[in-house]
C-alpha atoms as a PDB file:
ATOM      1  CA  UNK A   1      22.874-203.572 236.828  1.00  0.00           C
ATOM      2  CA  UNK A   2      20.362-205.356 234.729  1.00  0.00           C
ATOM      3  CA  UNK A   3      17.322-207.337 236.575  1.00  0.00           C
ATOM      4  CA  UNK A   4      18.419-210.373 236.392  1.00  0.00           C
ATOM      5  CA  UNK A   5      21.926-209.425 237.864  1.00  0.00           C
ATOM      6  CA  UNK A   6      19.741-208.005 240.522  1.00  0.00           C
ATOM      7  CA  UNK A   7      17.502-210.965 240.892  1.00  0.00           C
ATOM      8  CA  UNK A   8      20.838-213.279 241.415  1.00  0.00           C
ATOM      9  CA  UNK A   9      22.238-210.945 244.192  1.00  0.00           C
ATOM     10  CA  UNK A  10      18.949-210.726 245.853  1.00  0.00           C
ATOM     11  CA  UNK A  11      18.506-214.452 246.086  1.00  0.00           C
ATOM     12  CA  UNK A  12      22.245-215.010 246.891  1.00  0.00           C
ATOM     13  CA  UNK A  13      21.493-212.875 249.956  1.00  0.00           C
ATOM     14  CA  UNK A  14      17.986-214.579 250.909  1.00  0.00           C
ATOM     15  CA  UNK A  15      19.662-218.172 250.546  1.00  0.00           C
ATOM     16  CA  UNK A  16      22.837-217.459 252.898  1.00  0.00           C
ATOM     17  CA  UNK A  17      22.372-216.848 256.525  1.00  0.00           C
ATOM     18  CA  UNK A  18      25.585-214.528 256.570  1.00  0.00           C
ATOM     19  CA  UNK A  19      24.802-212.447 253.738  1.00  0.00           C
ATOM     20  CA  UNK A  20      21.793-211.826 255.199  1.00  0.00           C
ATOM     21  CA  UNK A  21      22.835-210.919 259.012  1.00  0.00           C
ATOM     22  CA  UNK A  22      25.553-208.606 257.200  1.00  0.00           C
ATOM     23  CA  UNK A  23      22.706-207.038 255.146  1.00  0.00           C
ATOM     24  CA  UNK A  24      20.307-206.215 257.624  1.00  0.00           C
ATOM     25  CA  UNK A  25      23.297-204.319 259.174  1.00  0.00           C
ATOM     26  CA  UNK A  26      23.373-202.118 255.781  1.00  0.00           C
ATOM     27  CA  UNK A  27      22.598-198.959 258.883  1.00  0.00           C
ATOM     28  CA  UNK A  28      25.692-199.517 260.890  1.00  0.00           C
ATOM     29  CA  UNK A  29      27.719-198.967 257.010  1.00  0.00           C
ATOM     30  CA  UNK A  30      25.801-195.605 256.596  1.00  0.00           C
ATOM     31  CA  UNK A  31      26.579-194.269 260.320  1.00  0.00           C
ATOM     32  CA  UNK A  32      30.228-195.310 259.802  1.00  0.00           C
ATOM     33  CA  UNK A  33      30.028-193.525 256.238  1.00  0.00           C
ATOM     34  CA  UNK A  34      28.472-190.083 258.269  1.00  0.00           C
ATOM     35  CA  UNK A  35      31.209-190.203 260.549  1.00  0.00           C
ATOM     36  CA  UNK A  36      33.924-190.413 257.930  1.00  0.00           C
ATOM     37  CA  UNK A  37      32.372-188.026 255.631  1.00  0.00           C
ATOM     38  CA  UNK A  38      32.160-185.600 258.506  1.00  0.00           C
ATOM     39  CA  UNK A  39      35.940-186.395 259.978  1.00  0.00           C
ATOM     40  CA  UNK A  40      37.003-185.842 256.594  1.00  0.00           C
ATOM     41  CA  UNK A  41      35.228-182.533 255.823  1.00  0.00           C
ATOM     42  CA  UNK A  42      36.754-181.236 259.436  1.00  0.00           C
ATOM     43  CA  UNK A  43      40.251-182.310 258.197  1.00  0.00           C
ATOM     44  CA  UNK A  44      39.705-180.728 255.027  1.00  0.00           C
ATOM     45  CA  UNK A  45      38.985-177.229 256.437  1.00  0.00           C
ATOM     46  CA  UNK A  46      41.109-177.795 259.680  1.00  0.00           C
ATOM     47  CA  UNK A  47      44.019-180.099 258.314  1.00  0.00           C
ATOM     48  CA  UNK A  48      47.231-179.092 260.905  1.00  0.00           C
ATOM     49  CA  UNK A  49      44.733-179.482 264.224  1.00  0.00           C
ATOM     50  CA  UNK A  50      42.792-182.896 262.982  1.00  0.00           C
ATOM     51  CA  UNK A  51      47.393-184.173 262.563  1.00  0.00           C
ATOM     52  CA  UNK A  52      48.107-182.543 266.136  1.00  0.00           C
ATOM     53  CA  UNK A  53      44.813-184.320 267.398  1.00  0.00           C
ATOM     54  CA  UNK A  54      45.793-187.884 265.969  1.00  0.00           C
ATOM     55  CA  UNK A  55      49.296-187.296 267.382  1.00  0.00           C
ATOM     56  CA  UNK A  56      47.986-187.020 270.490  1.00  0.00           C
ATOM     57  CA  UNK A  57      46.131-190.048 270.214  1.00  0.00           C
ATOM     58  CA  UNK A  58      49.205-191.884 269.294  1.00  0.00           C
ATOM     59  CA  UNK A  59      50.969-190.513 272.282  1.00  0.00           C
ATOM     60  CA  UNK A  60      48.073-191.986 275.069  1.00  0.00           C
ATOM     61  CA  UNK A  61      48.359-195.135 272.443  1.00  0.00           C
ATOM     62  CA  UNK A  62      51.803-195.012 273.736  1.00  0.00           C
ATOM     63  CA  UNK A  63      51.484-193.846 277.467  1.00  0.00           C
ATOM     64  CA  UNK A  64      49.391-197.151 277.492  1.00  0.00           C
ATOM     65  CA  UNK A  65      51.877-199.371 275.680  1.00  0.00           C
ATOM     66  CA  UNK A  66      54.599-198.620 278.494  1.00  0.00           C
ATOM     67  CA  UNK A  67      52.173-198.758 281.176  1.00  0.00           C
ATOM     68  CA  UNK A  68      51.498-202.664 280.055  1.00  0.00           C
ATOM     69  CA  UNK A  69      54.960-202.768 279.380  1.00  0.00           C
ATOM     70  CA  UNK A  70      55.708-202.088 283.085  1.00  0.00           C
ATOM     71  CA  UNK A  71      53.287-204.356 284.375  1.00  0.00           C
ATOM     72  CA  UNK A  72      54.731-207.266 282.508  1.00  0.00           C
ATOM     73  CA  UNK A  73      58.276-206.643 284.203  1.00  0.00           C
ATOM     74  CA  UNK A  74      56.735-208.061 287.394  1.00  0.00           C
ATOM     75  CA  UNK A  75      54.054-210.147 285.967  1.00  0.00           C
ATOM     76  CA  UNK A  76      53.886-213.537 283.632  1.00  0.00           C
ATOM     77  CA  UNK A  77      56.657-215.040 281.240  1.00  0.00           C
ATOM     78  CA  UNK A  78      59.078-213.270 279.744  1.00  0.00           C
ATOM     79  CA  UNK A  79      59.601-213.745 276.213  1.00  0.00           C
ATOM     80  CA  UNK A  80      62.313-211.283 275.729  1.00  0.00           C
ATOM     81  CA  UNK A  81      65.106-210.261 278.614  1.00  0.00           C
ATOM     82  CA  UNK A  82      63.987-207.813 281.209  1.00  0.00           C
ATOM     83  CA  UNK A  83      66.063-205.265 279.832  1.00  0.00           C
ATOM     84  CA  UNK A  84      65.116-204.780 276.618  1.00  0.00           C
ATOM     85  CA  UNK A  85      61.329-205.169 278.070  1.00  0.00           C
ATOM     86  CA  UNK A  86      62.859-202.379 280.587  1.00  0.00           C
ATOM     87  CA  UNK A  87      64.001-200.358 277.649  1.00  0.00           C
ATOM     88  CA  UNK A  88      61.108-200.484 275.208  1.00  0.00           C
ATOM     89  CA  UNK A  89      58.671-199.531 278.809  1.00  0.00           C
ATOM     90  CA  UNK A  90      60.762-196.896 279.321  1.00  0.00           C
ATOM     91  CA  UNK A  91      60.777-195.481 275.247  1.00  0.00           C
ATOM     92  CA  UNK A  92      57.207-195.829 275.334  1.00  0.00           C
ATOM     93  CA  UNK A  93      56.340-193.859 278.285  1.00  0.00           C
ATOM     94  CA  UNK A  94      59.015-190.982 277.447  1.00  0.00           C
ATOM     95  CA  UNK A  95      57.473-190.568 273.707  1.00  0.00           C
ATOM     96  CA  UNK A  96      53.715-191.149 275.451  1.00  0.00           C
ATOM     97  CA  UNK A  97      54.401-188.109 277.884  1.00  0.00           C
ATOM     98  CA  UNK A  98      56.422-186.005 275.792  1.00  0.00           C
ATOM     99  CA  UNK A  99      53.305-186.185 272.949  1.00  0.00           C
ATOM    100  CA  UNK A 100      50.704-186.135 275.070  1.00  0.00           C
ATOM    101  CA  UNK A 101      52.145-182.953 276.707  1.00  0.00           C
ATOM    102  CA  UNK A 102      52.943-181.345 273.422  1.00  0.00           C
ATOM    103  CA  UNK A 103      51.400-183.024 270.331  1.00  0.00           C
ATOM    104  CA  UNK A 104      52.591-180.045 267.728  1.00  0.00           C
ATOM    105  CA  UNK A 105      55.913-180.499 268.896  1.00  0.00           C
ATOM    106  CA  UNK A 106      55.876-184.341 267.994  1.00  0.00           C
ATOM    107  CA  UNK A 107      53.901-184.112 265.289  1.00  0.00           C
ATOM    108  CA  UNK A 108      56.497-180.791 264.220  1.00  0.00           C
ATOM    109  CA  UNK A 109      59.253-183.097 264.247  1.00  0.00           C
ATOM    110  CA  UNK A 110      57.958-185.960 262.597  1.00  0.00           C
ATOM    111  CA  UNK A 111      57.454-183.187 259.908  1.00  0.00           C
ATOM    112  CA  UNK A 112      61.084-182.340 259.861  1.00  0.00           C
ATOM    113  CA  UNK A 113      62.115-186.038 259.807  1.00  0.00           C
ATOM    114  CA  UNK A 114      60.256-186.086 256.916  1.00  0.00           C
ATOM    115  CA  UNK A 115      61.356-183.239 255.134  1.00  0.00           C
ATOM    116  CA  UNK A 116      64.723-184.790 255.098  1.00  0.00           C
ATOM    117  CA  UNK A 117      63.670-187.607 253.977  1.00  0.00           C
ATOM    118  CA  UNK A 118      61.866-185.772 251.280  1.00  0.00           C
ATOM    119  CA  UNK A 119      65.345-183.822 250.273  1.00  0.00           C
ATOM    120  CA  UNK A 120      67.777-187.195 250.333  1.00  0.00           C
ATOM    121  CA  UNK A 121      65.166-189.194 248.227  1.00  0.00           C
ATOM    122  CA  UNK A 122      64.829-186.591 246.020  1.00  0.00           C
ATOM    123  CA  UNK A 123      68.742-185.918 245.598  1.00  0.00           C
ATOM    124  CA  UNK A 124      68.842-189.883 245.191  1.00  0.00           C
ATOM    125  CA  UNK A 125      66.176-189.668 242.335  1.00  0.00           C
ATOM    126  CA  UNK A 126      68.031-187.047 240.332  1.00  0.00           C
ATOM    127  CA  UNK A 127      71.308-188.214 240.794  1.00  0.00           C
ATOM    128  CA  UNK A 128      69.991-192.204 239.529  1.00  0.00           C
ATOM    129  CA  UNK A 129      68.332-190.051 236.290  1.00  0.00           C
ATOM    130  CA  UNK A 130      71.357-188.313 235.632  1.00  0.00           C
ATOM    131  CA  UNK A 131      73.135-191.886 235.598  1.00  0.00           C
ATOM    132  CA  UNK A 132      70.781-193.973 233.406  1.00  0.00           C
ATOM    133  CA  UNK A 133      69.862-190.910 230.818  1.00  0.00           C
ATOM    134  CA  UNK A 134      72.140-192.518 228.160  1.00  0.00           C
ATOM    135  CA  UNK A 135      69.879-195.816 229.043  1.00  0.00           C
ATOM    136  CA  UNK A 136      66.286-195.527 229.251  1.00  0.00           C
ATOM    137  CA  UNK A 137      63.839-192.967 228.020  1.00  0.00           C
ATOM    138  CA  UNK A 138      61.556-190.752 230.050  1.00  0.00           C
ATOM    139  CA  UNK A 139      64.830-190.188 232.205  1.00  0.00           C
ATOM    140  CA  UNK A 140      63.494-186.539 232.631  1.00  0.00           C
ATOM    141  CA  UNK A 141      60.133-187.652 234.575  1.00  0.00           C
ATOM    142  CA  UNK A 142      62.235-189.487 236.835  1.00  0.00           C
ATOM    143  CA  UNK A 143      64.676-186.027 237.876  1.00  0.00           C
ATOM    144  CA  UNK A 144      61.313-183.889 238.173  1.00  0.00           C
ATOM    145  CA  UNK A 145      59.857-185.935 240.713  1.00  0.00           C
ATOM    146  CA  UNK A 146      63.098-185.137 242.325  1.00  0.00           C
ATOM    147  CA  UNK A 147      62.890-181.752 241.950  1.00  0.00           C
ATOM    148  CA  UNK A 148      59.521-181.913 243.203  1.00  0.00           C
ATOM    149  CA  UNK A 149      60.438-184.028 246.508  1.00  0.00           C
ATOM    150  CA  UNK A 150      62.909-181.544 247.024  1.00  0.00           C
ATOM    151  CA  UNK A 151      60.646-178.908 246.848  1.00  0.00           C
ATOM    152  CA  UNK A 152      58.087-180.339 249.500  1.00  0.00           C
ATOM    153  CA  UNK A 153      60.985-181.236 251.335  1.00  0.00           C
ATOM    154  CA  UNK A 154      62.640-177.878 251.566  1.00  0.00           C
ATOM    155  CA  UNK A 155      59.476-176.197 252.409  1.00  0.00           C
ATOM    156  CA  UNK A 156      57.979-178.562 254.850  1.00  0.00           C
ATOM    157  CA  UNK A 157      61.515-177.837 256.765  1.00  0.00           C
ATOM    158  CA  UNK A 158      60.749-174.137 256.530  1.00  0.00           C
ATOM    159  CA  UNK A 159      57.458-174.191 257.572  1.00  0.00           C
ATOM    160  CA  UNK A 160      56.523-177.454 259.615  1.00  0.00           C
ATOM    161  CA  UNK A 161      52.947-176.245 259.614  1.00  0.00           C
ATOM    162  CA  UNK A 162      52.229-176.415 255.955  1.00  0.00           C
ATOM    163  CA  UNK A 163      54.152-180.002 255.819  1.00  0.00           C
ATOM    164  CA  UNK A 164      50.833-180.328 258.994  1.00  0.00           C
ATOM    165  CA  UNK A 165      48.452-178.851 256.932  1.00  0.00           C
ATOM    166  CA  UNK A 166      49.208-181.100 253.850  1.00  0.00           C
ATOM    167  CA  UNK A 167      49.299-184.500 256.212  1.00  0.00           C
ATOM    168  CA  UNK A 168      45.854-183.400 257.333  1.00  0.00           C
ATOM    169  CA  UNK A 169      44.474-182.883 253.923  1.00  0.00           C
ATOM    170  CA  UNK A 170      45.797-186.117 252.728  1.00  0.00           C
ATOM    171  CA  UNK A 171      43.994-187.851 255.626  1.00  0.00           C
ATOM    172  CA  UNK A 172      40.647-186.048 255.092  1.00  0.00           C
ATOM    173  CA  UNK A 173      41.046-186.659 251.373  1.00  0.00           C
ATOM    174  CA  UNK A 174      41.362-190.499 252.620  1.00  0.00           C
ATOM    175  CA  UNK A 175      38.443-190.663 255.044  1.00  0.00           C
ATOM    176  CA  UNK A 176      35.808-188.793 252.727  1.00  0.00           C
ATOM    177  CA  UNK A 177      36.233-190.965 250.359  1.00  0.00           C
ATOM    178  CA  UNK A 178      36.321-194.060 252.829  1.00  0.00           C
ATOM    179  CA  UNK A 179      33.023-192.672 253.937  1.00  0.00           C
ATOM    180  CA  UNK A 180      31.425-192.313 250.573  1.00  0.00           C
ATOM    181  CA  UNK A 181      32.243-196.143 249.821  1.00  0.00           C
ATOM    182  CA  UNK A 182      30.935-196.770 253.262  1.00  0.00           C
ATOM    183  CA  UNK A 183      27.442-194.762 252.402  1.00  0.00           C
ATOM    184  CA  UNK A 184      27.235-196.488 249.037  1.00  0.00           C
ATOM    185  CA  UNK A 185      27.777-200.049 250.281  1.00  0.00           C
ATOM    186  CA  UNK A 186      25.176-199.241 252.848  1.00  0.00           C
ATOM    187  CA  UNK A 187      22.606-198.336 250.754  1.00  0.00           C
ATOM    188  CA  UNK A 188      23.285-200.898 248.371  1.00  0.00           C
ATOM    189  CA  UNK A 189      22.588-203.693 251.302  1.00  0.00           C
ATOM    190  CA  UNK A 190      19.558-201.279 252.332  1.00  0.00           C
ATOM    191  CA  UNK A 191      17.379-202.080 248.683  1.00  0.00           C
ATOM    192  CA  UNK A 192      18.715-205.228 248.620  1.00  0.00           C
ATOM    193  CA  UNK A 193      17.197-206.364 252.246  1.00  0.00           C
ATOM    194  CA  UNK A 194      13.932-203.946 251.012  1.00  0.00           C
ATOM    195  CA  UNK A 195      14.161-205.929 247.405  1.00  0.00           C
ATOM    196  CA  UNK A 196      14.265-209.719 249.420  1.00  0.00           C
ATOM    197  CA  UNK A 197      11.213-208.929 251.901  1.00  0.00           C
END
């Protein structure tokens, strides 16, 4: 950044109130930054249990959803019917105890869901190469990514863990580099409310 492209952000953030409030808060960036780095570094090196954690999360997320869900059967307009209202309460709170109970269980199954969704789509992809080969080039990319879902598929339904493990790394992947931005932003606010006093 050359000075006067500093010198224009800089007075940008001295002349509006709101860039200047959201500057001075350049700390509460870098905190949220530490805690992502460090989320992600833990579901780097402990993938499967940071999955079976959030699963759990989503199954009080869901204990909760029925409970409110209950109390709106016998409270306050309806905007539905009662039964479907009934229905969803009841889905809620049967997934919500069932994953809060056992989290590796739910989160094993969503594995296997996807796994077969993994296999079909990948069945799909080769089959739709194989049918436009004599049409478009590059056909070839199009069957190995097939191959390839196919793959993940069949051996995330072999070993649910590993289809875990690879959820969790993709999420710590997600949040370390979430935090990074975070840090970086948060610095960048920090010299610019040191640069304006």
């Amino acid at each position: 950044m050359n000075p006067s492209e500093s010198f224009s952000v800089r007075d940008a953030v001295a002349a509006s109130p709101l860039l200047r409030e959201l500057a001075r808060g350049w700390w509460l960036l870098v905190i949220y930054g530490l805690i992502a780095v460090a989320f992600g570094l833990f579901a780097l090196f402990r993938p499967a249990a940071v999955v079976i954690s959030l699963t759990w999360l989503f199954g009080v997320m869901a204990l909760v959803e029925g409970v409110f869900a209950v109390i709106a059967l016998f409270t306050g307009n309806h905007s539905i019917s009662r039964g479907w209202q009934l229905l969803y309460a009841i889905a809620s709170l049967a997934l919500g105890i069932l994953t809060v109970l056992d989290p590796a269980m739910t989160a094993g199954v969503i594995v296997l869901l996807l796994a077969a969704w993994l296999i079909v789509g990948g069945i799909y992809r080769i089959a739709f190469a194989l049918r436009v080969r004599r049409h478009i080039s590059g056909e070839w990319l199009i069957a190995l990514s097939g191959l390839l879902a196919i793959a993940l598929g069949v051996l995330f339904a072999m070993s649910p863990l590993a289809g875990l493990a690879v959820a969790g790394l993709w999420i710590g992947i997600g949040a370390l580099l979430y935090g990074i931005v975070q840090l970086v932003a948060g610095f960048k606010l920090r010299k610019l409310v040191a640069g304006g006093r």
